[in-house]
Protein backbone atom coordinates (compact mmCIF):
# COMPACT_ATOMS: atom_id res chain seq x y z
CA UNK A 1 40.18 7.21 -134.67
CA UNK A 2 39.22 9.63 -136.92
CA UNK A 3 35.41 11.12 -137.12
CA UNK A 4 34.14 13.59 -139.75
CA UNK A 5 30.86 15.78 -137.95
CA UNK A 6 28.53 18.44 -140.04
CA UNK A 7 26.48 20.45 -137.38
CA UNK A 8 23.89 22.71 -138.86
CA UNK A 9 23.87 26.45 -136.94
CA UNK A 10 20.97 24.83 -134.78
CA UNK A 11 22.94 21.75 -134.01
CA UNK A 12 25.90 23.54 -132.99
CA UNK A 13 24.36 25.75 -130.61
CA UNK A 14 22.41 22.80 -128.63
CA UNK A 15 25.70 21.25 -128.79
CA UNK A 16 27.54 24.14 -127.00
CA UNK A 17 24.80 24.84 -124.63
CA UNK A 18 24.99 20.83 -123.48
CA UNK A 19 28.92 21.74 -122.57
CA UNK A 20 28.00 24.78 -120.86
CA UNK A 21 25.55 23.12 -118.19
CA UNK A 22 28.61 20.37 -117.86
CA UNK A 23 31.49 23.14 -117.01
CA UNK A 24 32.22 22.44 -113.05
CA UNK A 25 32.36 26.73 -112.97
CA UNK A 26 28.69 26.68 -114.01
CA UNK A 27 27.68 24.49 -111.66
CA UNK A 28 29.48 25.80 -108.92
CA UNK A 29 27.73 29.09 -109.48
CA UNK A 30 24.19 27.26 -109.48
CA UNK A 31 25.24 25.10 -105.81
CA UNK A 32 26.65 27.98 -103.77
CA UNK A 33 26.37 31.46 -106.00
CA UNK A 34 24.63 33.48 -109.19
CA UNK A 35 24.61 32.21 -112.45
CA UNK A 36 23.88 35.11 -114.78
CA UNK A 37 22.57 34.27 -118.21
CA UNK A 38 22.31 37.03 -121.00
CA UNK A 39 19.60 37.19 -123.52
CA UNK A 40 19.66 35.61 -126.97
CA UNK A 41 19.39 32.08 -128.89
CA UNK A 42 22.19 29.93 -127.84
CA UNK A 43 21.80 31.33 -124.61
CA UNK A 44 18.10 30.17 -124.76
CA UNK A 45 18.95 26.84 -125.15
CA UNK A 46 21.19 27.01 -121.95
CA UNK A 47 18.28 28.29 -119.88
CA UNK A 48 16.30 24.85 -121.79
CA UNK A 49 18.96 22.71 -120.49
CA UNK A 50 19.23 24.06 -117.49
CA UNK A 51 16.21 24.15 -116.37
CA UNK A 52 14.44 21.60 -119.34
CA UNK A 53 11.60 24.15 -119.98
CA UNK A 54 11.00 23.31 -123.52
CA UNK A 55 8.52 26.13 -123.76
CA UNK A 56 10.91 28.79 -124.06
CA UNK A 57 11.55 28.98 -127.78
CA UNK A 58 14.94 30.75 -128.77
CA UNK A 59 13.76 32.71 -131.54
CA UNK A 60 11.80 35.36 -128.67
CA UNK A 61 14.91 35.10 -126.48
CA UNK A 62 17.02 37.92 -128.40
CA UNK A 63 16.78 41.69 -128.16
CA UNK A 64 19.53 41.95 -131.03
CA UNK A 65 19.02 39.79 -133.92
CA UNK A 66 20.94 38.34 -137.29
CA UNK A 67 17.83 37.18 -139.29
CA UNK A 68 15.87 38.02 -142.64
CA UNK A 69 19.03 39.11 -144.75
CA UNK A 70 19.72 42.35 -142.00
CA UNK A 71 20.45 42.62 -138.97
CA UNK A 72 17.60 43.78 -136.44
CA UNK A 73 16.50 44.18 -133.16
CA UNK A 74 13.25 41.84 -132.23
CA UNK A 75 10.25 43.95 -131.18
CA UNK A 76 9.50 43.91 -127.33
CA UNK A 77 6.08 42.80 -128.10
CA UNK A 78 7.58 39.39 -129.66
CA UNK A 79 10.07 38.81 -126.97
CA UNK A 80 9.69 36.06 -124.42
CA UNK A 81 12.97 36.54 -122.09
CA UNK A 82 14.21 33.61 -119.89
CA UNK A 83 14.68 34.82 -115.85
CA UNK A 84 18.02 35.86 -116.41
CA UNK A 85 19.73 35.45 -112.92
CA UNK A 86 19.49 32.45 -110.52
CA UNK A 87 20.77 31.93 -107.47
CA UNK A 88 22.00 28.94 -105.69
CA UNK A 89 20.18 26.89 -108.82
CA UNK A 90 17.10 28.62 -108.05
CA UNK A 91 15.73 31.48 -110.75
CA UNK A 92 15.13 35.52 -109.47
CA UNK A 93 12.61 36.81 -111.65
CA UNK A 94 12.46 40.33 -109.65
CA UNK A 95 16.38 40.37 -109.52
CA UNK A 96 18.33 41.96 -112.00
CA UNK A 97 21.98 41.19 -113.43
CA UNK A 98 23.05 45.06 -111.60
CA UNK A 99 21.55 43.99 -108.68
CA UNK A 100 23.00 40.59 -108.25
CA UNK A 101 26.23 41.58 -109.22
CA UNK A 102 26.71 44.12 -105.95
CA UNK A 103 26.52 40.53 -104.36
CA UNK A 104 29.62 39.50 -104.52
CA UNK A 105 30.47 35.72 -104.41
CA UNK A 106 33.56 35.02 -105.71
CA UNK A 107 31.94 31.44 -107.73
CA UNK A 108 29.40 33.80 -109.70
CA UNK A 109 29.68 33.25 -113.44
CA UNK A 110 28.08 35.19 -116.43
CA UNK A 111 27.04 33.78 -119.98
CA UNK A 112 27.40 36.17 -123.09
CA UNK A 113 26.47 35.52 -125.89
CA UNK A 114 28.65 36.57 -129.12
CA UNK A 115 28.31 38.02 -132.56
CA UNK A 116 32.16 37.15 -133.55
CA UNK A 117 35.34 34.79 -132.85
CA UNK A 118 38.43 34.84 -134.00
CA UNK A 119 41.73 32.71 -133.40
CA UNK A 120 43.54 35.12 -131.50
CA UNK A 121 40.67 34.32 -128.53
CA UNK A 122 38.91 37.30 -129.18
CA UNK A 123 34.76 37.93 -128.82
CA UNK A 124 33.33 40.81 -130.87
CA UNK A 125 29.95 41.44 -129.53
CA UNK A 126 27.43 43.85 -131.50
CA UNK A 127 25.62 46.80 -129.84
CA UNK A 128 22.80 48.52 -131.29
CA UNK A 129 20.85 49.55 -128.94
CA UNK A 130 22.70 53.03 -128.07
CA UNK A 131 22.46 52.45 -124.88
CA UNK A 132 25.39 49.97 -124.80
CA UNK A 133 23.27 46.75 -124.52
CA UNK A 134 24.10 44.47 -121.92
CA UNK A 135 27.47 44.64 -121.83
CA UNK A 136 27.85 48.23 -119.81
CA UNK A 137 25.77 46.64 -117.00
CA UNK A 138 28.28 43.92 -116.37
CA UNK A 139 31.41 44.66 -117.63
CA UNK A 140 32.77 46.81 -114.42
CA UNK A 141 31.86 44.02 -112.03
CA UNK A 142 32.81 40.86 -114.11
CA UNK A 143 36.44 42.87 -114.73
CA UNK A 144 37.01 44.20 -110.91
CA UNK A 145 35.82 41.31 -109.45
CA UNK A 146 37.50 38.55 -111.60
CA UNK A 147 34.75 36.73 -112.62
CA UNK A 148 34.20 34.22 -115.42
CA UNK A 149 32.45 36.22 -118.39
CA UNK A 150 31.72 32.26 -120.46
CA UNK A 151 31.12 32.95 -124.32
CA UNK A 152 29.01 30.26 -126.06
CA UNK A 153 30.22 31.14 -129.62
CA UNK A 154 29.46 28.85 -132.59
CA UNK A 155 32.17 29.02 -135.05
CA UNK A 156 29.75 30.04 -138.06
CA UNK A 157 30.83 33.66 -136.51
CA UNK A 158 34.21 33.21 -137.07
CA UNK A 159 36.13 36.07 -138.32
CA UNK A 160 39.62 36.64 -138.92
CA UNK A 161 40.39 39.45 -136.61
CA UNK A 162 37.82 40.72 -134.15
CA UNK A 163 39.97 43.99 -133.42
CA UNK A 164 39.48 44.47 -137.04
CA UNK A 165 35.85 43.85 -136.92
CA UNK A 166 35.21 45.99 -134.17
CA UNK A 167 37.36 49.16 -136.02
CA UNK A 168 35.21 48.68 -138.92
CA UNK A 169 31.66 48.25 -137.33
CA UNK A 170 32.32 51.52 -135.41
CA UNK A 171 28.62 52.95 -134.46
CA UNK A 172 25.55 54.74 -135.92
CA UNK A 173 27.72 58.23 -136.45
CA UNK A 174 30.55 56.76 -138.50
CA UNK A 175 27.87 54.76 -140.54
CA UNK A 176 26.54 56.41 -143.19
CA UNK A 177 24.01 53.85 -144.86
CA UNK A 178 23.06 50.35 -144.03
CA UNK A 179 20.84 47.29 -144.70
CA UNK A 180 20.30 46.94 -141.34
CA UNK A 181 20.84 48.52 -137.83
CA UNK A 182 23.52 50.62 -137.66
CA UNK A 183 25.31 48.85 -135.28
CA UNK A 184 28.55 49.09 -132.93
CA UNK A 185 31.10 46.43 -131.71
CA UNK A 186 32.89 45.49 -128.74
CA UNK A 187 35.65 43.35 -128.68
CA UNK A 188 36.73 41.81 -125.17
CA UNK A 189 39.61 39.48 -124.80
CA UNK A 190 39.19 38.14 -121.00
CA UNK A 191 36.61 35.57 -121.47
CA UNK A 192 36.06 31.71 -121.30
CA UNK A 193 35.34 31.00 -125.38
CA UNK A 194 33.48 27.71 -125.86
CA UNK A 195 32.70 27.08 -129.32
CA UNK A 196 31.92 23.67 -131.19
CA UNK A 197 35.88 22.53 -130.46
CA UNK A 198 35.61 23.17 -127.02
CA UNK A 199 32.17 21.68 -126.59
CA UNK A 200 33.56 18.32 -128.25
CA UNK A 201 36.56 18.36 -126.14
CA UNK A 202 34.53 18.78 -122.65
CA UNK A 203 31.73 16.31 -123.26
CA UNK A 204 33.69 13.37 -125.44
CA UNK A 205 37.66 14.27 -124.83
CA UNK A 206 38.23 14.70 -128.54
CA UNK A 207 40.23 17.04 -130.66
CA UNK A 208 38.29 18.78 -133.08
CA UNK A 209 39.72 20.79 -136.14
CA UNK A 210 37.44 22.95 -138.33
CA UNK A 211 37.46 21.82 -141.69
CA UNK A 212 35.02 23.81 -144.03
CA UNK A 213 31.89 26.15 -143.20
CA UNK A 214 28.53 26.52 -144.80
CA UNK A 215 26.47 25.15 -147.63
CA UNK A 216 22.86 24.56 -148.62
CA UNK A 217 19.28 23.44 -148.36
CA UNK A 218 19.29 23.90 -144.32
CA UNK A 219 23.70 23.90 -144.01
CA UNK A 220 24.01 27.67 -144.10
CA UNK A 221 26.29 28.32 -141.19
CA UNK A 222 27.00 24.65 -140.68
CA UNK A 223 30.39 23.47 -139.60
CA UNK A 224 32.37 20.64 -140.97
CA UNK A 225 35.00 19.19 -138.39
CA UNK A 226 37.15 16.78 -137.99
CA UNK A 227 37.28 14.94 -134.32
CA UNK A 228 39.95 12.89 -133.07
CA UNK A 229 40.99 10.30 -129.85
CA UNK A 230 40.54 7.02 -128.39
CA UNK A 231 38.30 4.83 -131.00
CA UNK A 232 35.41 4.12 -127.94
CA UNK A 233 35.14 8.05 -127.66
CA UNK A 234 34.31 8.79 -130.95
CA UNK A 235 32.23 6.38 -131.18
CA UNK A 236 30.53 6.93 -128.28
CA UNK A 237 31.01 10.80 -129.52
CA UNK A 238 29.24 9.68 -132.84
CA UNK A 239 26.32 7.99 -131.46
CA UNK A 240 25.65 10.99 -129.11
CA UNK A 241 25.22 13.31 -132.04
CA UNK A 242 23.18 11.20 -133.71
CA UNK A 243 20.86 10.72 -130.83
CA UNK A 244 20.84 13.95 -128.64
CA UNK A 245 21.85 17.04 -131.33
CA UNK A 246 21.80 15.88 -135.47
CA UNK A 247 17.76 16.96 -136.24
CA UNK A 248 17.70 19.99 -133.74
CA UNK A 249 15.58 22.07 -135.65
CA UNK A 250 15.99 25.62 -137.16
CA UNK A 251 15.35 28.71 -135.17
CA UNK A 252 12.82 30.99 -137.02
CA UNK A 253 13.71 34.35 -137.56
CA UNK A 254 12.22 37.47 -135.78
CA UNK A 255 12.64 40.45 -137.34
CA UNK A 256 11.76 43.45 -135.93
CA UNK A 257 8.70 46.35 -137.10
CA UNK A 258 10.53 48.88 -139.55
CA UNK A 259 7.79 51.22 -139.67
CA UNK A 260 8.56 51.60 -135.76
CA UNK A 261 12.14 51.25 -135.97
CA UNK A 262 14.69 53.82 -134.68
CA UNK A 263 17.82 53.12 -136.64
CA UNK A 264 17.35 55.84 -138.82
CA UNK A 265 20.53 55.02 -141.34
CA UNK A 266 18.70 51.23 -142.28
CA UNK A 267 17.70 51.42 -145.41
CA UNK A 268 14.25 50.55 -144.32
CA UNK A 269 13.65 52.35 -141.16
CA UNK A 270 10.26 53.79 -141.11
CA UNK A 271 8.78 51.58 -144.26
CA UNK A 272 5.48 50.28 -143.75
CA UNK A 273 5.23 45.85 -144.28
CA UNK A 274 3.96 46.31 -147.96
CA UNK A 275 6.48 48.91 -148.92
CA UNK A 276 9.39 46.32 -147.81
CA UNK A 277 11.42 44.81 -150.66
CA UNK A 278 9.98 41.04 -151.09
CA UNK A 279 13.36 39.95 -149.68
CA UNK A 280 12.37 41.51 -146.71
CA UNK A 281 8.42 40.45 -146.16
């Protein structure tokens, strides 16, 4: 049987963070070791299902930030982070991802979030902060140590080469004007990708092919695919969707003060709110 799914960007990331909680590595690493999660949205709803605080609100769980027509980096006064580390299934809120990756446990997983995908199983992730982001702080470990690094990815930020992407969005001193921080990009090739295909195939033993991308009125970003396998599993598949992740509302956006901003090639780095373009208010 044959099923045809459209998943908004919201939809698609409550989706993929219901197959993340499900993966037996992830909950592995909350029985017996660390479970690592990195800021941002998708990531958000991880900690949600995870831990089914339903105050935590995605839109103050980024430091980095697509929204508003730029991208941007969230002011520290609007952020409301998640307790990033937990061990054996119970949070550290005084412990930080350095720290509890000296521990080593050999079942300890990390969740990063990602800015790009591509075919090839590549992750571009975009740094901005010039101080590397997250990425620098857990990179060594992850790689020396052999640990999972998972990548909750919707496929909205699917490119066609992240290599590419990465050459191109190559830091504030090659960039000579932009709408926008001024951004860098890594591109990593060891990790565990789960996009919208994945998530289908883990929860409902599907096969899901990506049909078309975006639209309008509320489907910019959405997905179109195209799910197939045993007629009770799509069904069951169907009815899920419809009950559990179709209706997941929009994040809001969160842009980030440009009078106080430091990325000095934006455009509108240093503007006060009134002297923004409307676009932009």
């Amino acid at each position: 049987m044959r099923a045809v799914i459209t998943l908004t960007s919201s939809e698609s990331k409550r989706l993929i963070a219901k197959a993340v909680v499900q993966m037996p590595e992830v909950k592995k690493a909350m029985e017996s070791a660390y479970l690592l999660i990195s800021d941002g949205t998708t990531n958000a709803l991880i900690y949600q299902e995870l831990t089914s605080d339903d105050g935590i609100k995605p839109e103050h769980c980024a430091i980095g930030i697509s929204t508003n027509g730029v991208l941007c980096v969230t002011s520290p006064t609007s952020r409301q982070m998640f307790t990033p580390v937990f061990y054996k299934g119970i949070p550290q809120p005084k412990r930080s991802f350095a720290e509890a990756l000296t521990d080593y446990h050999p079942d300890t997983v990390v969740i990063k979030g990602a800015n790009a995908v591509d075919s090839q199983g590549f992750v571009g992730i975009i740094t901005s902060g010039f101080d590397g982001g997250t990425i620098p702080k857990i990179i060594g470990p992850v790689l020396s140590k052999g640990l999972p690094m998972i990548v909750p990815v919707g496929l909205e930020k699917l490119v066609p080469s992240v290599p590419e992407a990465a050459k191109a969005m190559c830091g504030a001193r090659n960039i000579d004007i932009s709408i926008g921080a001024d951004a860098g990009m890594y591109c990593l090739s060891n990790t565990v990708i789960v996009t919208e295909i994945e998530a289908l195939r883990m929860l409902f033993k599907v096969e899901a092919t990506l049909a078309c991308c975006g639209g309008v009125g509320g489907n910019e970003g959405a997905v179109t695919l195209v799910a197939a396998g045993d007629n009770e599993l799509v069904r069951y598949m169907v009815e899920y969707l419809e009950e559990n992740i179709k209706g997941e509302p929009p994040i809001k956006g969160n842009r980030g003060n440009c009078e106080k901003c430091r990325y000095k090639n934006c455009r509108y780095q240093g503007l006060k709110e009134k002297e923004l373009p409307d676009w932009l208010k």
